[in-house]
Protein backbone atom coordinates (compact mmCIF):
# COMPACT_ATOMS: atom_id res chain seq x y z
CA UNK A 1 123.65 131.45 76.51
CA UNK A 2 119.91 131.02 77.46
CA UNK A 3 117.93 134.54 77.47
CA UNK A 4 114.02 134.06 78.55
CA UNK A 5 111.40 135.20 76.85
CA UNK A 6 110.01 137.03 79.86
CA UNK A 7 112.85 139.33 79.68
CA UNK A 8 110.76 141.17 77.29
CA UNK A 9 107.97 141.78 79.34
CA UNK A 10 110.16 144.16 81.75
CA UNK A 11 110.23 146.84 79.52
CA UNK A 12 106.46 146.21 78.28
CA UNK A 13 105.86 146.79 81.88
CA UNK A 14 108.23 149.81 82.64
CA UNK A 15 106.47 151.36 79.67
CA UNK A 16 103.00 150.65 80.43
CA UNK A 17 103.77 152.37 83.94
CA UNK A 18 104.77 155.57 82.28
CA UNK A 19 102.23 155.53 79.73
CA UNK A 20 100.00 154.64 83.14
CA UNK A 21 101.40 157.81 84.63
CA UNK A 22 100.89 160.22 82.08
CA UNK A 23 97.90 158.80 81.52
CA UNK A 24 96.71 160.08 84.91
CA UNK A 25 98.52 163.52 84.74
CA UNK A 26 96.65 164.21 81.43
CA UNK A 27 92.98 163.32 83.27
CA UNK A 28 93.90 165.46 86.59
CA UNK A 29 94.52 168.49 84.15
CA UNK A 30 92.07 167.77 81.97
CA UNK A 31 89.34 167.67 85.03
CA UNK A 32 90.90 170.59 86.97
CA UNK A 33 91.88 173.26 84.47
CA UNK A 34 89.06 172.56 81.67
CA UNK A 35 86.01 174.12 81.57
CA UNK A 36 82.77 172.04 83.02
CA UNK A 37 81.50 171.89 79.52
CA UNK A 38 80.20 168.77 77.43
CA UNK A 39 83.63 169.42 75.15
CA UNK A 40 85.50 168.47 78.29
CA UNK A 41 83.96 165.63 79.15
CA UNK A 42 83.74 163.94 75.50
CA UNK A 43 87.40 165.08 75.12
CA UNK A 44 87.98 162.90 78.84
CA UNK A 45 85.99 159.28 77.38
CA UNK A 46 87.34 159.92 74.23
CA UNK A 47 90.68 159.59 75.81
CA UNK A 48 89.90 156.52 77.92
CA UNK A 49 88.42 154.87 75.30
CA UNK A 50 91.40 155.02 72.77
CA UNK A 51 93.65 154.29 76.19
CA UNK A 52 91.67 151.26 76.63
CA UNK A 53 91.75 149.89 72.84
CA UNK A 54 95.16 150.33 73.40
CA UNK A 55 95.88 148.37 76.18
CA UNK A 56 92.89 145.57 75.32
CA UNK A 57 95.27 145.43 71.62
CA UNK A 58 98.61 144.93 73.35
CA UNK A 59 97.25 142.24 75.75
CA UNK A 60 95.69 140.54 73.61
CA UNK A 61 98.88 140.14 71.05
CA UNK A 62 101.08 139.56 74.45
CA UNK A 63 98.93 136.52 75.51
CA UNK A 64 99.15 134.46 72.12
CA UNK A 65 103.09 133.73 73.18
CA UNK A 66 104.27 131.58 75.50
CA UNK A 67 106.67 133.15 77.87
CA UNK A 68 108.27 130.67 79.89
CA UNK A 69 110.31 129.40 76.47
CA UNK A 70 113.83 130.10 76.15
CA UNK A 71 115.97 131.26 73.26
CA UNK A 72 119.85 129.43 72.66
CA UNK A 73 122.28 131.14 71.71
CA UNK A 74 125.24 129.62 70.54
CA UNK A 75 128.17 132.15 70.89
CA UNK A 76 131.17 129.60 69.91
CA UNK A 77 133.62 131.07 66.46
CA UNK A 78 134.16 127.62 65.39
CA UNK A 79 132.28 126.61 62.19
């Protein structure tokens, strides 16, 4: 059996979209319900910032592999 290496990005990718989502939710009500203050806004690139060291990091480790390789594995009983 042959599995792909790629097959690990899907959930990379489902999870990025929800962390993508949230990510948004968080700013609207951040913006819209916090005060217009300078607490506000250094909470807001605070945020972004440690989002973006966060995404830089995980790109960075998911581009050192080569995805299009295949793993074998041999299902057979006999020894």
């Amino acid at each position: 059996m042959t599995i792909y290496l790629w097959y690990f990005l899907i959930p990379y990718a489902l999870f990025s979209l929800v962390i993508f989502v949230m990510a948004w939710f968080n700013l609207y009500h951040i913006i819209r319900f916090s005060f217009s203050n300078s607490t506000s806004t250094i909470n807001i690139i605070i945020y972004l910032l440690g989002l973006s060291i966060i995404l830089i990091t995980s790109l960075i480790g998911i581009l050192q592999y080569d995805w299009s390789q295949a793993i074998e594995i041999n299902l057979s009983l006999n020894a």
